[in-house]
N, C-alpha and C. Protein backbone atom coordinates (compact mmCIF):
# COMPACT_ATOMS: atom_id res chain seq x y z
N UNK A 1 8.04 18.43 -23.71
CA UNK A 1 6.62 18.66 -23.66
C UNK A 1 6.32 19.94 -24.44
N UNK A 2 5.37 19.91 -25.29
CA UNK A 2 4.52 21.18 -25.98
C UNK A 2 3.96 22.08 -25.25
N UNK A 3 4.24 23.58 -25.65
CA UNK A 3 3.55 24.36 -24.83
C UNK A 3 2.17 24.16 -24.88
N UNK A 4 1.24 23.80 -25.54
CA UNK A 4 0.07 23.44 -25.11
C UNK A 4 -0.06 22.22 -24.17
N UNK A 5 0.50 21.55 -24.00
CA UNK A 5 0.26 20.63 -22.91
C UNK A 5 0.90 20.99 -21.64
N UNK A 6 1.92 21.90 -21.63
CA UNK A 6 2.49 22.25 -21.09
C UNK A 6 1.58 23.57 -20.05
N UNK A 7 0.59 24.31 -20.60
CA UNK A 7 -0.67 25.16 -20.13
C UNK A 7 -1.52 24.34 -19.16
N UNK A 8 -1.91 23.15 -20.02
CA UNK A 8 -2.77 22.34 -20.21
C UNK A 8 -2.50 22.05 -18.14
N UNK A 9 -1.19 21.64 -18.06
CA UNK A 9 -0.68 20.87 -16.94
C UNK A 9 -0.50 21.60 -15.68
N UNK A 10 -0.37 23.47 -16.43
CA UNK A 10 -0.26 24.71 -15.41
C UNK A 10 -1.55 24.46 -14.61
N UNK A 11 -2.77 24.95 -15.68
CA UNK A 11 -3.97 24.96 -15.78
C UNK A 11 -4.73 23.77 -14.78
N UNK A 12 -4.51 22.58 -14.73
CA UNK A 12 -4.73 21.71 -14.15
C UNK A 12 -3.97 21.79 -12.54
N UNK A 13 -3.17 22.19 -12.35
CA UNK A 13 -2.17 22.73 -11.52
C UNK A 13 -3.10 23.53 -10.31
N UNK A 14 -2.94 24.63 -10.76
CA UNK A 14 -3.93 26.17 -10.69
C UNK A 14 -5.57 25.61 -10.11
N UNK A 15 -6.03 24.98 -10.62
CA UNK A 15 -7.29 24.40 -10.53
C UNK A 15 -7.13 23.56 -9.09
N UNK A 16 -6.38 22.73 -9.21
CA UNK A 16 -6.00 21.76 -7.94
C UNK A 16 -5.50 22.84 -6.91
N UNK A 17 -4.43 23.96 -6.70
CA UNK A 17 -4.26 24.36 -5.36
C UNK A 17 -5.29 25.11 -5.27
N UNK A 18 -5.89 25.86 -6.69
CA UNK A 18 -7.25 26.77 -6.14
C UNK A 18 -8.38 26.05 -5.03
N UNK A 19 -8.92 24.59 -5.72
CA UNK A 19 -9.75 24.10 -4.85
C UNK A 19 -9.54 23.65 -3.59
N UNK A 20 -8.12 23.35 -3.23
CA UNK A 20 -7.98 23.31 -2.24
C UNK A 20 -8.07 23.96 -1.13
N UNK A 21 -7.70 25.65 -1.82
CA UNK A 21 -7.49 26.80 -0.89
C UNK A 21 -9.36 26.84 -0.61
N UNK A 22 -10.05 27.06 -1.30
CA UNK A 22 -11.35 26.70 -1.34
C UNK A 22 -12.02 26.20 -0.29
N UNK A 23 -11.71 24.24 -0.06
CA UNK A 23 -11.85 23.68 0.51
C UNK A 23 -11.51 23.69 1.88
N UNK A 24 -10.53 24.35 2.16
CA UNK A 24 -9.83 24.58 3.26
C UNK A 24 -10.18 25.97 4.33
N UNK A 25 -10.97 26.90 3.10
CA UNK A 25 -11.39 27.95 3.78
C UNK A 25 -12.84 27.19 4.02
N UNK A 26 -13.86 26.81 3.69
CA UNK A 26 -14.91 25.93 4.06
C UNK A 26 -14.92 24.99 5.07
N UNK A 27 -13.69 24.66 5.67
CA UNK A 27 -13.45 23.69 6.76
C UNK A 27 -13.48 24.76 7.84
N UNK A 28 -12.65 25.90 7.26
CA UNK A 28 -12.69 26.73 8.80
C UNK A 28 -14.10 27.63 8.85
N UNK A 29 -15.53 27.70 8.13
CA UNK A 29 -16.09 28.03 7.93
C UNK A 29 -16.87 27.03 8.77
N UNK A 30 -17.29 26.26 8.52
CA UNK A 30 -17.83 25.33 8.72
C UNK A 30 -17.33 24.71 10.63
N UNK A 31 -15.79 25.22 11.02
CA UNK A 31 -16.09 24.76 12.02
C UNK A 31 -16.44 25.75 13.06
N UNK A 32 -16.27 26.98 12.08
CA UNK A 32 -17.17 28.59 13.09
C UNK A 32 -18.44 28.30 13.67
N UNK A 33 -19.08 28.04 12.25
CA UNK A 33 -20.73 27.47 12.24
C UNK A 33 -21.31 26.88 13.00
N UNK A 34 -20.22 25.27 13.44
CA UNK A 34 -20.23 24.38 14.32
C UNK A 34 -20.38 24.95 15.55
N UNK A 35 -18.96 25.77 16.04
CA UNK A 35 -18.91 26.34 17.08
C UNK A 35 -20.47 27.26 17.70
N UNK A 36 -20.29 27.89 16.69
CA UNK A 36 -21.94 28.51 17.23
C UNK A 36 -23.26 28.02 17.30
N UNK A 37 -23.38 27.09 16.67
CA UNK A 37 -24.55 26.46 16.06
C UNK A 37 -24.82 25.10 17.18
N UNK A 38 -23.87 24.61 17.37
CA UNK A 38 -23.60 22.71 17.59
C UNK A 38 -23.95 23.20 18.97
N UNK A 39 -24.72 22.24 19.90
CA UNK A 39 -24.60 22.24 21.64
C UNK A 39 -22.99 21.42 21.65
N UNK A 40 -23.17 21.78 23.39
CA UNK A 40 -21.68 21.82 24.02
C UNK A 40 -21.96 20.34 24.95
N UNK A 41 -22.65 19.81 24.68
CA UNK A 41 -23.26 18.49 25.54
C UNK A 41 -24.03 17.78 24.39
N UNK A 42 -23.56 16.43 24.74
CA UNK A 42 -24.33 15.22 23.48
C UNK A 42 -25.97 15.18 23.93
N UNK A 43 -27.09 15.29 22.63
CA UNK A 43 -28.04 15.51 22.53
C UNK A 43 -28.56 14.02 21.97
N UNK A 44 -29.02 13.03 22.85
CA UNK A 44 -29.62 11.80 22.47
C UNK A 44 -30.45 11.75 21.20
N UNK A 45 -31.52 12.78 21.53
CA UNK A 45 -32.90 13.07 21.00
C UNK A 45 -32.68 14.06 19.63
N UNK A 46 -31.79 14.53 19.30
CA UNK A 46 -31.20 14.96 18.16
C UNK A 46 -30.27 14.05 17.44
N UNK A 47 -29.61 13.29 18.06
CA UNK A 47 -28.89 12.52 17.83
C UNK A 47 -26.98 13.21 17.26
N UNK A 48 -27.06 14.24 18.44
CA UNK A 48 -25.71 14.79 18.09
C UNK A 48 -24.73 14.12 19.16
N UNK A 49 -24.19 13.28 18.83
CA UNK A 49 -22.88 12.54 19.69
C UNK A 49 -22.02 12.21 19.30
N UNK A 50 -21.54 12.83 18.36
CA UNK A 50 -20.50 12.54 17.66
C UNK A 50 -19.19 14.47 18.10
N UNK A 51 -18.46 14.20 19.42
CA UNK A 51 -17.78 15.00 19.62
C UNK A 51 -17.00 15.52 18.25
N UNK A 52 -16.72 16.78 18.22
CA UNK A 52 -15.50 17.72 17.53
C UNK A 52 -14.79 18.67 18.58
N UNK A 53 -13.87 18.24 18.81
CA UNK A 53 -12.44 19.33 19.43
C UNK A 53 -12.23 19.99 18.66
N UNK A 54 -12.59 21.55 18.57
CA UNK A 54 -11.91 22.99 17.97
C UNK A 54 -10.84 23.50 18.94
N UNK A 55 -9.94 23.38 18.92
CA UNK A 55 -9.05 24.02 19.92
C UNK A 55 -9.05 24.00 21.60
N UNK A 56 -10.13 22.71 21.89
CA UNK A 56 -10.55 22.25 23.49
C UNK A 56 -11.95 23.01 23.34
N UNK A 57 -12.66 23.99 22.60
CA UNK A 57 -14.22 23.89 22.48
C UNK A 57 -14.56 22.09 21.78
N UNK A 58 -15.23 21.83 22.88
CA UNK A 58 -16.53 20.66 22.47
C UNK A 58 -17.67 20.85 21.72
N UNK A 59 -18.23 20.48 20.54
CA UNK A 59 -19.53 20.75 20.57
C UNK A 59 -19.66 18.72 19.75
N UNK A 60 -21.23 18.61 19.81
CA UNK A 60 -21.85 17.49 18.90
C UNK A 60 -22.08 17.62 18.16
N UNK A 61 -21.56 16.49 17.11
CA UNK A 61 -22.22 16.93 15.86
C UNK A 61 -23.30 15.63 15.67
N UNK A 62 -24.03 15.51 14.32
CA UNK A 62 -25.13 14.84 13.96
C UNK A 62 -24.07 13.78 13.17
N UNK A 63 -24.72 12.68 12.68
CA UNK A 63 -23.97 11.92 11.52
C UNK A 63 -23.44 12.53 10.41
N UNK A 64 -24.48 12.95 9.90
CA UNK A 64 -24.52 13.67 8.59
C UNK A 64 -23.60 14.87 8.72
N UNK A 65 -23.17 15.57 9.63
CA UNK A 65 -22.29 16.26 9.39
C UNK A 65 -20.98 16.19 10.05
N UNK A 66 -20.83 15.15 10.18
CA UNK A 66 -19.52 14.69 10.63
C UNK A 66 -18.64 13.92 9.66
N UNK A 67 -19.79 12.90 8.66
CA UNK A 67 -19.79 12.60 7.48
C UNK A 67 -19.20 13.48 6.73
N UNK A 68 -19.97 14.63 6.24
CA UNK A 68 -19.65 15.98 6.05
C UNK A 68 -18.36 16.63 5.56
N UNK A 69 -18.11 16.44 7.00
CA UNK A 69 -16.56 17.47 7.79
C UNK A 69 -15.52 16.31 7.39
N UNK A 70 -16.20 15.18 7.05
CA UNK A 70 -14.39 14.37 7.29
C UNK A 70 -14.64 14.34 5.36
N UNK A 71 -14.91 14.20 4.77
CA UNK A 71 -15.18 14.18 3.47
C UNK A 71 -14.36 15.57 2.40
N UNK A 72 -15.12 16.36 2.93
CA UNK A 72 -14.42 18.15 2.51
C UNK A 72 -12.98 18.27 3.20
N UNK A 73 -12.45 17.59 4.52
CA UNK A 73 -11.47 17.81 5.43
C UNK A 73 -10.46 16.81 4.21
N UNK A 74 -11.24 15.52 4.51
CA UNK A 74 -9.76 13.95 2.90
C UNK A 74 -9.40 14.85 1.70
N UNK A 75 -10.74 15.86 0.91
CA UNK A 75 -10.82 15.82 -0.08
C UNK A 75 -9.73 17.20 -0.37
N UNK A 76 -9.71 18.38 0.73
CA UNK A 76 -8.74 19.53 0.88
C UNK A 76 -7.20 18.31 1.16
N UNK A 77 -7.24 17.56 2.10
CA UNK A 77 -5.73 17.03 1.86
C UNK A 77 -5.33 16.61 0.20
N UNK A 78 -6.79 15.41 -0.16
CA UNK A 78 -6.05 14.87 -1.78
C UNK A 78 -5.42 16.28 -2.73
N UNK A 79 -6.67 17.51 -2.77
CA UNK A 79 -5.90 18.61 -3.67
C UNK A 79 -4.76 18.99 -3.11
N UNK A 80 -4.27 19.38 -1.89
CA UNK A 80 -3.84 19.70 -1.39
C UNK A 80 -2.34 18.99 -1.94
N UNK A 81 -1.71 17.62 -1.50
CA UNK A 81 -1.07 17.26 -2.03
C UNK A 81 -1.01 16.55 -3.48
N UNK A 82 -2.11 16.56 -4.21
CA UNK A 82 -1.90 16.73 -5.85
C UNK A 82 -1.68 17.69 -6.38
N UNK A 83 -1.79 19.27 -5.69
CA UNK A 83 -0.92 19.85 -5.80
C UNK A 83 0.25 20.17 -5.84
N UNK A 84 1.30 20.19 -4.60
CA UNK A 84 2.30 19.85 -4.23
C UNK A 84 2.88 18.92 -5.31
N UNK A 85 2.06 17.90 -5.38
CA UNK A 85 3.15 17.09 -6.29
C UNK A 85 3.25 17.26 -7.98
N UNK A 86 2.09 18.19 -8.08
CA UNK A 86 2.30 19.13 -9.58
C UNK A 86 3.18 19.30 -9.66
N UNK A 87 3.48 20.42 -8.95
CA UNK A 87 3.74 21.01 -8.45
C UNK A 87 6.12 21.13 -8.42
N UNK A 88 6.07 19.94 -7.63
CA UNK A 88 7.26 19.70 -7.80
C UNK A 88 7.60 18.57 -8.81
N UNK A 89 6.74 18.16 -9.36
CA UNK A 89 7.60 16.68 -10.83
C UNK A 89 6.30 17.84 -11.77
N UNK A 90 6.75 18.89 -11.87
CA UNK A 90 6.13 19.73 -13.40
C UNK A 90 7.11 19.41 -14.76
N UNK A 91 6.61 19.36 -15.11
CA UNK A 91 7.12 18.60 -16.74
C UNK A 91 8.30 20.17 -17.21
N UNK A 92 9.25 20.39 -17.88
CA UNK A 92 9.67 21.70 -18.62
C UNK A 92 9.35 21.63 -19.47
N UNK A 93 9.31 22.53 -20.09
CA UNK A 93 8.78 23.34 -21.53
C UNK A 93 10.03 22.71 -22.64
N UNK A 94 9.85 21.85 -23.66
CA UNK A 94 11.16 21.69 -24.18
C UNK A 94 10.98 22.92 -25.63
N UNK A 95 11.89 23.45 -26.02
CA UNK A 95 11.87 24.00 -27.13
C UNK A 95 12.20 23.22 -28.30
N UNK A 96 11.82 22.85 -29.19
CA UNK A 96 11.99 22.07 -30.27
C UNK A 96 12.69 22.44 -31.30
N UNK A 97 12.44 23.78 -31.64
CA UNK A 97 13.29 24.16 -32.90
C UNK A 97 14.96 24.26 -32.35
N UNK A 98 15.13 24.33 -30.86
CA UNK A 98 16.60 24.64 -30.30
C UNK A 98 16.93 22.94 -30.25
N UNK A 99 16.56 22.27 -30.29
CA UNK A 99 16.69 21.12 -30.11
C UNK A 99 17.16 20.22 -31.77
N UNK A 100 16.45 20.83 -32.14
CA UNK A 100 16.52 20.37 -33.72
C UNK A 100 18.70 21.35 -34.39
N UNK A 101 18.08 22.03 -33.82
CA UNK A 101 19.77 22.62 -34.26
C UNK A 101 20.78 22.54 -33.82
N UNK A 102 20.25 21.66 -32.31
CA UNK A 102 21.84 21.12 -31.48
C UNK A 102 22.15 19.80 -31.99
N UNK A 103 21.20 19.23 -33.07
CA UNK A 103 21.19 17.67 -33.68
C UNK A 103 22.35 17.90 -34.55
């Protein structure tokens, strides 16, 4: 592989665990929020009944953000392990001109 593709694949790399780390700090953001924000009892008339377990805190959530939470939660696993697997099957750098003189 060419060192430009070889950047190219770092770069793409880098991008994938960055967003993940990203994504993952937004999950625990998001379930602070929850915690403070969300009632601790299902709300008919709001329409929050959709339980979340934080560590045995209960609160309800709405559709829409449960939707939400599981969406940002799939999408931190996919980077997460398309990272990883960059990660470990990364292409090496071949040198060409050393290659040409072991011919």
């Amino acid at each position: 592989m060419a060192k430009t593709e070889h950047r190219r694949w770092m770069i793409r790399t880098r991008l994938l665990g960055t967003t993940g780390v990203l994504l993952f700090a937004g999950t625990l953001y998001l379930y602070s929020r929850f915690l403070s924000t969300c009632p601790s009892v299902p709300d008919v008339k709001l329409n929050r009944i959709y339980p979340l377990n934080i560590h045995g805190w209960i609160v309800y959530l709405n559709q829409m953000e449960r939707t939400g939470l599981n969406v940002i939660q799939g999408t931190t696993v996919a980077c997460m392990l398309a990272f990883v697997l960059m990660v470990q099957f990364r292409p090496q750098v071949t040198n060409l001109l050393f290659q040409e003189v072991l011919k």
